[in-house]
N, C-alpha and C. Protein backbone atom coordinates (compact mmCIF):
# COMPACT_ATOMS: atom_id res chain seq x y z
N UNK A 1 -67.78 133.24 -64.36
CA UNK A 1 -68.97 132.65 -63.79
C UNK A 1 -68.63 131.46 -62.88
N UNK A 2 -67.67 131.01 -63.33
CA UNK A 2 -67.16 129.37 -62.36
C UNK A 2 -66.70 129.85 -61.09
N UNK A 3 -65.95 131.31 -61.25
CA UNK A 3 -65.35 131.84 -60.06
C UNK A 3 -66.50 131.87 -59.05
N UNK A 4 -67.35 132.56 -59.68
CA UNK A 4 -68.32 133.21 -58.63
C UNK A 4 -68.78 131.58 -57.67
N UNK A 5 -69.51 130.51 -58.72
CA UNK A 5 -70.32 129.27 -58.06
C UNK A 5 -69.26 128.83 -57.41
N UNK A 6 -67.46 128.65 -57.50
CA UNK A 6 -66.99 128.32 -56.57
C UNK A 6 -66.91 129.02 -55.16
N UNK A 7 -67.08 130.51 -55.38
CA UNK A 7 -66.76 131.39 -53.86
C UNK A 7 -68.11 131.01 -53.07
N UNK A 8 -69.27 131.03 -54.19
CA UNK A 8 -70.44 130.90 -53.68
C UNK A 8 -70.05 129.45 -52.52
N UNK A 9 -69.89 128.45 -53.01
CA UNK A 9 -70.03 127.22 -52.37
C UNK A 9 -68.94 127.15 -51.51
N UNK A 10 -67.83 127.81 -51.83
CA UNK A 10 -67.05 127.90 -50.29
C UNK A 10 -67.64 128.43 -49.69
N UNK A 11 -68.43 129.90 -49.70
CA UNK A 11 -68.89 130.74 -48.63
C UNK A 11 -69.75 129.56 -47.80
N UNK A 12 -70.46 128.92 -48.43
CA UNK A 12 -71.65 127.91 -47.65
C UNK A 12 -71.29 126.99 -46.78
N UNK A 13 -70.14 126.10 -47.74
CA UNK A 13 -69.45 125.07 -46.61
C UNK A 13 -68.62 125.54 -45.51
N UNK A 14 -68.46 126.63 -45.49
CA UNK A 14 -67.51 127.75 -44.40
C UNK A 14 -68.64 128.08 -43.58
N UNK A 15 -69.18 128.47 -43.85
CA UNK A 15 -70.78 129.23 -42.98
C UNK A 15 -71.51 127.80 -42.42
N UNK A 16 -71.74 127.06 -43.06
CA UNK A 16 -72.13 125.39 -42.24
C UNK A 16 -71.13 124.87 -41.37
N UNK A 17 -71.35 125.44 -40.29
CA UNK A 17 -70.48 124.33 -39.86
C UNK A 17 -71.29 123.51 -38.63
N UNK A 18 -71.22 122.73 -38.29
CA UNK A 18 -72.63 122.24 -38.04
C UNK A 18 -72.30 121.55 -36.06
N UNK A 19 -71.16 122.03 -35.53
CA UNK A 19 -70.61 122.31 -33.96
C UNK A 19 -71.32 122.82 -33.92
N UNK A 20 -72.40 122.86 -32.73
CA UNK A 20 -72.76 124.01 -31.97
C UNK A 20 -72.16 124.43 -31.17
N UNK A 21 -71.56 125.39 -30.74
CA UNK A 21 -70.68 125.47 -29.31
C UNK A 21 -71.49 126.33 -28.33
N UNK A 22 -71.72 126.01 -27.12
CA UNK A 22 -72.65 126.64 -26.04
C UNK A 22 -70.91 126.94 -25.22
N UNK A 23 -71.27 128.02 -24.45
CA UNK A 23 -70.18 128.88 -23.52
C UNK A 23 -71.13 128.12 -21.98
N UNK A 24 -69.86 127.46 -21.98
CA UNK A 24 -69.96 127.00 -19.85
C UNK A 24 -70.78 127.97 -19.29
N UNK A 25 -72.07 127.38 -18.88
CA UNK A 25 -73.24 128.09 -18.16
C UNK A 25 -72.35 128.57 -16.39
N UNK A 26 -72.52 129.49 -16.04
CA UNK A 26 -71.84 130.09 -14.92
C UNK A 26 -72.18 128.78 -13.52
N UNK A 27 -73.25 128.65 -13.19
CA UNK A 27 -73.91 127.57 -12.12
C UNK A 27 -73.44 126.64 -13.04
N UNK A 28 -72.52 125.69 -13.74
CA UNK A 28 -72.61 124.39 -14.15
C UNK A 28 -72.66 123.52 -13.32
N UNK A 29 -73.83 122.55 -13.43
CA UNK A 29 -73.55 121.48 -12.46
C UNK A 29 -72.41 120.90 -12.62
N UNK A 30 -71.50 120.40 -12.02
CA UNK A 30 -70.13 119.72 -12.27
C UNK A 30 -70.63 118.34 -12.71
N UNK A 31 -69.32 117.64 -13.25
CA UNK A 31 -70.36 116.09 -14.22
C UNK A 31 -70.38 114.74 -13.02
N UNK A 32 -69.74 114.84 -11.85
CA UNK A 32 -70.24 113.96 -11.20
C UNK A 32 -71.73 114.11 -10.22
N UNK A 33 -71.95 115.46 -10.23
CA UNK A 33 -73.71 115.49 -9.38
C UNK A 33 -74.07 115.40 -10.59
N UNK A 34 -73.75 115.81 -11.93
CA UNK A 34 -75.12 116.11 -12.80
C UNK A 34 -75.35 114.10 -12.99
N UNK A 35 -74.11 113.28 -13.37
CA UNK A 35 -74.13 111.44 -13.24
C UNK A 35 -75.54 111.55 -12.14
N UNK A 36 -74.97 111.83 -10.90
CA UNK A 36 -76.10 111.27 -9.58
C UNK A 36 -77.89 111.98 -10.00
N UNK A 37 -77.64 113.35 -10.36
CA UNK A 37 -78.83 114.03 -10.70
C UNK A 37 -79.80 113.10 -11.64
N UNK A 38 -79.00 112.94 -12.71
CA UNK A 38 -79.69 112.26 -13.88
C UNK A 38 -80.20 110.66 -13.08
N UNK A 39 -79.29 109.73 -12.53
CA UNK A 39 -79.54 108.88 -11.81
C UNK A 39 -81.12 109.19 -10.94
N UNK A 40 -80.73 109.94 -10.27
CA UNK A 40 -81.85 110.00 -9.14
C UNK A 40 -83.33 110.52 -10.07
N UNK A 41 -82.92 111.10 -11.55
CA UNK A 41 -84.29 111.52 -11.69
C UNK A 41 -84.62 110.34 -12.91
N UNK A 42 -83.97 109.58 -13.40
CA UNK A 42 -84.39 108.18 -13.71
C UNK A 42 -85.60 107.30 -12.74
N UNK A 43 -84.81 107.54 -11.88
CA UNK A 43 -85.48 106.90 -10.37
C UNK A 43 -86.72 107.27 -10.61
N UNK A 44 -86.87 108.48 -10.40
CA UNK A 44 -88.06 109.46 -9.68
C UNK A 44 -89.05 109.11 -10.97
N UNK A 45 -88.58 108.98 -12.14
CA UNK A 45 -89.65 109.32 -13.21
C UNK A 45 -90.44 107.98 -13.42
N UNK A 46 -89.47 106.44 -12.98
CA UNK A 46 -90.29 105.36 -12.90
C UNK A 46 -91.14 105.39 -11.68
N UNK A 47 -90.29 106.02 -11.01
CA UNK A 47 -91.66 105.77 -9.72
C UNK A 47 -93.30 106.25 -9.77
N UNK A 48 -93.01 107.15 -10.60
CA UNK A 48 -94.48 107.95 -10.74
C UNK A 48 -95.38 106.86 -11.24
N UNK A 49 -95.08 106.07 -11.76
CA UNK A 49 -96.38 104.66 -11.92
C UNK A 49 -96.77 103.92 -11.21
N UNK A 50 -95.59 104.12 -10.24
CA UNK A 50 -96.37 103.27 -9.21
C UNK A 50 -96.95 104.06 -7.94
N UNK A 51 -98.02 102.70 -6.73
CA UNK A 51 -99.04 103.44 -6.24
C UNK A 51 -98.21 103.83 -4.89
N UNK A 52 -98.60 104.68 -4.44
CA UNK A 52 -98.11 104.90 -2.88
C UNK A 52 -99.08 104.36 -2.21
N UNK A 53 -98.48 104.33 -0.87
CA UNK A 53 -99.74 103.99 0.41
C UNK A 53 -100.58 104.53 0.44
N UNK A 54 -100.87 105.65 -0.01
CA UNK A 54 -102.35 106.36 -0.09
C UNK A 54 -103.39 105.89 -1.44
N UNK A 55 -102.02 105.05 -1.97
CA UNK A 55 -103.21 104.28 -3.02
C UNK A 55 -103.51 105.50 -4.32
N UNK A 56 -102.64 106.59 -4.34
CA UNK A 56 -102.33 107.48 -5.40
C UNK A 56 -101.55 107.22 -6.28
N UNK A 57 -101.54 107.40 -7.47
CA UNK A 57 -100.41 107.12 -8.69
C UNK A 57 -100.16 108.14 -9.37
N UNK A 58 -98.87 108.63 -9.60
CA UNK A 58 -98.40 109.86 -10.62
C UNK A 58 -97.95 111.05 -9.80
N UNK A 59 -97.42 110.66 -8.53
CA UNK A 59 -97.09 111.66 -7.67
C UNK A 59 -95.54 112.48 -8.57
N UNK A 60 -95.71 113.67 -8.73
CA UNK A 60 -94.52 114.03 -9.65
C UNK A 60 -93.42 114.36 -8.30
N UNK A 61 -91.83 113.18 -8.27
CA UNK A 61 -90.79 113.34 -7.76
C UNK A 61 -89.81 114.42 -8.05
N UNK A 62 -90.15 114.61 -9.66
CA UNK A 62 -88.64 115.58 -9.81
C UNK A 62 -88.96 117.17 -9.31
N UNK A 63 -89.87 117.48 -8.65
CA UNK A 63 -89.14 118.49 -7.63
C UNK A 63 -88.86 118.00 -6.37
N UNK A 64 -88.54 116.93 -5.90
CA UNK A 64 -87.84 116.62 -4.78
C UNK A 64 -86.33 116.43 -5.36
N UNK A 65 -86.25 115.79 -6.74
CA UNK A 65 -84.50 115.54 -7.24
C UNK A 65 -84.46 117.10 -6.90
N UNK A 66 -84.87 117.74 -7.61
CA UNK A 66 -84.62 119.44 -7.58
C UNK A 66 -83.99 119.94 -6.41
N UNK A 67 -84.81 119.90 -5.53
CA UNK A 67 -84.53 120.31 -3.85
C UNK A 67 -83.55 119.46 -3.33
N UNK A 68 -83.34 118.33 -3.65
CA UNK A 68 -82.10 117.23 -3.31
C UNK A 68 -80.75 117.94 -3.76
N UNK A 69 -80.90 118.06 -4.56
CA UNK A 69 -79.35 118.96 -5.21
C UNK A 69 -79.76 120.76 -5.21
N UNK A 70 -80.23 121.19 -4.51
CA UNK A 70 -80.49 122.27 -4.34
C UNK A 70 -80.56 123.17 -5.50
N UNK A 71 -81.45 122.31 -6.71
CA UNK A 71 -81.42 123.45 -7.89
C UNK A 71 -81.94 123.61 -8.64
N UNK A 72 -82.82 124.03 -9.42
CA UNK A 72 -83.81 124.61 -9.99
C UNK A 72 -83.87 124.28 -11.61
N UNK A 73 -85.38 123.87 -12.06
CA UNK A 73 -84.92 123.66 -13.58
C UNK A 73 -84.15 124.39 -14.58
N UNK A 74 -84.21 125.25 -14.46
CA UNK A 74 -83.16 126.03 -15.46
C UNK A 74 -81.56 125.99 -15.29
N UNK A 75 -81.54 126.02 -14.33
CA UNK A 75 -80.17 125.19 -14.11
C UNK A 75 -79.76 124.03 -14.79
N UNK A 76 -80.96 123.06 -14.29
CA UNK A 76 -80.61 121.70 -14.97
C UNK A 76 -80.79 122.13 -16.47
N UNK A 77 -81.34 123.02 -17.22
CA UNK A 77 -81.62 122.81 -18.42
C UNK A 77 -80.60 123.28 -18.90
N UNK A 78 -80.17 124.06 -18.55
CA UNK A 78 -78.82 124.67 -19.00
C UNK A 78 -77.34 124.04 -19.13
N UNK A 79 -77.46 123.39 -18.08
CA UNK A 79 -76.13 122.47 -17.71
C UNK A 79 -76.25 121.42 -18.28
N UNK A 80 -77.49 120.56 -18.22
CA UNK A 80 -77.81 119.23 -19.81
C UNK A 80 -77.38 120.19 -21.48
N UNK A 81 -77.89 121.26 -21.84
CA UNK A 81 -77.54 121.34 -23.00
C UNK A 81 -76.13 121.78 -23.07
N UNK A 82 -75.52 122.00 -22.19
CA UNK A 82 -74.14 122.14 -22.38
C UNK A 82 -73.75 120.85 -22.49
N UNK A 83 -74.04 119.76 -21.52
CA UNK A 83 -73.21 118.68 -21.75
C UNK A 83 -73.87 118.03 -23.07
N UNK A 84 -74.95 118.18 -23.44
CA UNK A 84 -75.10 117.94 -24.78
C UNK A 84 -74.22 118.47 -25.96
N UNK A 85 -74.45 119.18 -25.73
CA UNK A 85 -73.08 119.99 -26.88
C UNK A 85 -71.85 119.39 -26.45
N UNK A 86 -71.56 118.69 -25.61
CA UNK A 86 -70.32 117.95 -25.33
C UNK A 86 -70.42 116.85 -25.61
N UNK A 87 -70.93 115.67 -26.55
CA UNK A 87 -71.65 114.96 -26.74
C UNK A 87 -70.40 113.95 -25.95
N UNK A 88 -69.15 113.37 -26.46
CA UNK A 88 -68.55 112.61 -25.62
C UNK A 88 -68.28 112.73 -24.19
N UNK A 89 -68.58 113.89 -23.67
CA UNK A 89 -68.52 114.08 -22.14
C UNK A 89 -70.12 113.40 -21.39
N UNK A 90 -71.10 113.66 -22.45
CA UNK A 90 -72.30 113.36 -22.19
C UNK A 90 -72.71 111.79 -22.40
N UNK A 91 -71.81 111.24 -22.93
CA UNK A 91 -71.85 109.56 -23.31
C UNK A 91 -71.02 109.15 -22.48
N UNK A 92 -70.25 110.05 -21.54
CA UNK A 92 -69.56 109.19 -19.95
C UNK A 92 -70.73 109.31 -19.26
N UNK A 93 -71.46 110.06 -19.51
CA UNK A 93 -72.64 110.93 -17.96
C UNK A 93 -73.48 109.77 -18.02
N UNK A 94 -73.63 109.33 -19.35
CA UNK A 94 -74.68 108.32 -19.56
C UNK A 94 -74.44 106.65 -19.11
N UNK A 95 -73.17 106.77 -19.89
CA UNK A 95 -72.91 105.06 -19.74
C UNK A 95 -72.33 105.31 -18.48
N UNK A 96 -72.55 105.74 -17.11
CA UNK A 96 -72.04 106.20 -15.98
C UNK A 96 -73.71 105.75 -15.27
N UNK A 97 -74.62 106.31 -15.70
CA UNK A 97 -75.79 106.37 -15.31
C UNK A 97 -76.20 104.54 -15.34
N UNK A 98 -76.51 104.44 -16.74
CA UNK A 98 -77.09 103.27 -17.08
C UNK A 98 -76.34 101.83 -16.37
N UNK A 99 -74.96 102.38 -16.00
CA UNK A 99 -74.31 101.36 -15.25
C UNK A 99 -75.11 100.78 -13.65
N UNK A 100 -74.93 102.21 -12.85
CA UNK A 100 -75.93 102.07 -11.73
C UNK A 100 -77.17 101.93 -11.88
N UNK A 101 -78.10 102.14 -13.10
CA UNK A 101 -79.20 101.53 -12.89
C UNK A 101 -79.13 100.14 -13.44
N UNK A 102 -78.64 99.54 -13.59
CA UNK A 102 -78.40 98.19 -14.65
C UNK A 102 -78.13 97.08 -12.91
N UNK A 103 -76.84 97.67 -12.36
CA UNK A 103 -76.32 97.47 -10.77
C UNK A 103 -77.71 97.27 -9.75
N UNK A 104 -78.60 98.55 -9.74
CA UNK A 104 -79.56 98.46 -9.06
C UNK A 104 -80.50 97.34 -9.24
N UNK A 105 -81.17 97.47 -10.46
CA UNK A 105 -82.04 96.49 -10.85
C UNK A 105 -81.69 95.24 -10.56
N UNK A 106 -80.61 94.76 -11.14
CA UNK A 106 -79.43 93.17 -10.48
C UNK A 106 -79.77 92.93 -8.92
N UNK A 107 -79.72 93.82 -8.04
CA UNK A 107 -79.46 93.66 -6.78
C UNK A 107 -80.94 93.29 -6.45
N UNK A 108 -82.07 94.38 -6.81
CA UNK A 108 -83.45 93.78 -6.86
C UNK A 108 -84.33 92.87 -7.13
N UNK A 109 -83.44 92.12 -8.00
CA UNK A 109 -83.72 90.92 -8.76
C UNK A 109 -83.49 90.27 -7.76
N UNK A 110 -81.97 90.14 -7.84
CA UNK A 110 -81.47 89.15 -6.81
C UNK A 110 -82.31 88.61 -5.85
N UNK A 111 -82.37 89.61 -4.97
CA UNK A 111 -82.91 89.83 -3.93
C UNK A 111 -84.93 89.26 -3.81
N UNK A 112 -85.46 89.68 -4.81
CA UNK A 112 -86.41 88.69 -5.01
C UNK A 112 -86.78 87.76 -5.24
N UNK A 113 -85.52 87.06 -5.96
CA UNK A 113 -85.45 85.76 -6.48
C UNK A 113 -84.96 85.06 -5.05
N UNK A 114 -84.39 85.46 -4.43
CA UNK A 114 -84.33 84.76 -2.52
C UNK A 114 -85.47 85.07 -1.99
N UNK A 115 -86.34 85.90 -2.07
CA UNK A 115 -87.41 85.68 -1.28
C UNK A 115 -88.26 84.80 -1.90
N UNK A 116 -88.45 84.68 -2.67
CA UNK A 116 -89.07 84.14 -3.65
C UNK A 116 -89.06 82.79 -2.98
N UNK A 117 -87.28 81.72 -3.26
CA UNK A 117 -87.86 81.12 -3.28
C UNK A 117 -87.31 80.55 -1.53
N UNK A 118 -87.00 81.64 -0.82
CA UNK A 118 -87.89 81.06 0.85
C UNK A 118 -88.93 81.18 1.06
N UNK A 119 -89.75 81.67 0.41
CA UNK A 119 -91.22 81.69 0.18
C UNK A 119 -91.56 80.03 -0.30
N UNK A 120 -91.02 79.81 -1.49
CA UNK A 120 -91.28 78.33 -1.40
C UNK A 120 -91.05 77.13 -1.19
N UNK A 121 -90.62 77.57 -0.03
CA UNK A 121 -89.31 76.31 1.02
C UNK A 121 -90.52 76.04 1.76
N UNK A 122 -90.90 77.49 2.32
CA UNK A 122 -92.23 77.36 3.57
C UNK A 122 -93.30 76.72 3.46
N UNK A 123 -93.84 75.56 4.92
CA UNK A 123 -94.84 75.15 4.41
C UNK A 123 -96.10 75.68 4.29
N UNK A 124 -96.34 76.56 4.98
CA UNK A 124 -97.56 77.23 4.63
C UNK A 124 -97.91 77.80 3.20
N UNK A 125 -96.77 78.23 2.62
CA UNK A 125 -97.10 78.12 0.69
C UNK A 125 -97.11 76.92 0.46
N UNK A 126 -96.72 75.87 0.59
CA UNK A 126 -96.69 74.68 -0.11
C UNK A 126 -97.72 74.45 0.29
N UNK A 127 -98.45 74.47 1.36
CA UNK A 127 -100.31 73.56 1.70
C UNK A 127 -101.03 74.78 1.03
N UNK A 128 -101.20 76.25 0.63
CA UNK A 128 -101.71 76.74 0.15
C UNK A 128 -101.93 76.04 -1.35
N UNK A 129 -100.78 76.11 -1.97
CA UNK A 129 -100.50 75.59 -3.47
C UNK A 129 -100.96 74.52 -3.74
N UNK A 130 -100.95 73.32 -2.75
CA UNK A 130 -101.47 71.87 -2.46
C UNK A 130 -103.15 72.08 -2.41
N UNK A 131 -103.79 72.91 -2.12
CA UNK A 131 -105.33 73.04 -1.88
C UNK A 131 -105.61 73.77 -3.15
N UNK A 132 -104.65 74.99 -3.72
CA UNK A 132 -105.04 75.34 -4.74
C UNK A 132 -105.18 74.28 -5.79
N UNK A 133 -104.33 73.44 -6.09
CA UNK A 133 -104.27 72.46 -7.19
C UNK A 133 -105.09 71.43 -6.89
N UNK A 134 -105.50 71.15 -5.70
CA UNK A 134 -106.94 70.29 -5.21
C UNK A 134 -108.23 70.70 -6.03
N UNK A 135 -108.44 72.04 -5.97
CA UNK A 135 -109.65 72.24 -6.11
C UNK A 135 -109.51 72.88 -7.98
N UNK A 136 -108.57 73.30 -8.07
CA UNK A 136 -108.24 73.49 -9.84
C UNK A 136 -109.04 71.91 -10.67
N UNK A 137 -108.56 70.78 -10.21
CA UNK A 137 -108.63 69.47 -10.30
C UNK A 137 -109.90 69.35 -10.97
């Protein structure tokens, strides 16, 4: 009887094995467009909150990423769960990604924080601000 509950429980921990392995999708995106892909559709997915000039909000971008890299969701879906199943290939794709958006944002900052404050060098903000706090008073 011991024989059997031991074959039993090898058979299980042999049969669990808990790798998934996916076979290289034929179209794989290669991992430096799929880095830029994922990048650009980061992009695209914050943008949808904000308004365009027509004063519209929620314009959906990621079929322009699509058409940018000439390729179709199933593609992308296919080629993400592969690199998912690659999980350390997929934690370069990432900390690859999050780098340039981390880079981007910095530069935007930057860059507002100089307008910013030649904005408040100028005197025409300063007599604005000066009348505002007049009449706050």
């Amino acid at each position: 009887m011991k024989r059997i509950i031991y074959i039993v429980i090898f058979i299980f921990l042999v049969a669990c094995d808990s790798k998934i392995k996916y076979k290289k999708p034929e179209n794989l995106i290669p991992k430096n467009q799929m880095i830029d892909l994922l990048y650009d559709m980061h992009l695209a997915n914050g943008a949808t909150s904000i308004k365009t000039t027509k004063f519209d909000k929620g314009t959906k971008y990621m079929s322009l990423v699509y058409e940018k890299y000439k390729i179709d969701s199933i593609q992308f879906a296919l080629s993400n769960t592969y690199y998912i199943a690659n999980i350390d290939e997929y934690e370069e794709i990432f900390i690859e990604v999050e780098r340039r958006l981390k880079t981007l944002k910095n530069k935007y900052e930057a860059k507002r924080d100089t307008l910013f404050k030649k904005d408040m060098k100028s005197d025409k903000l300063k007599k604005s601000l000066d009348k505002y706090m007049k009449k706050a008073e």
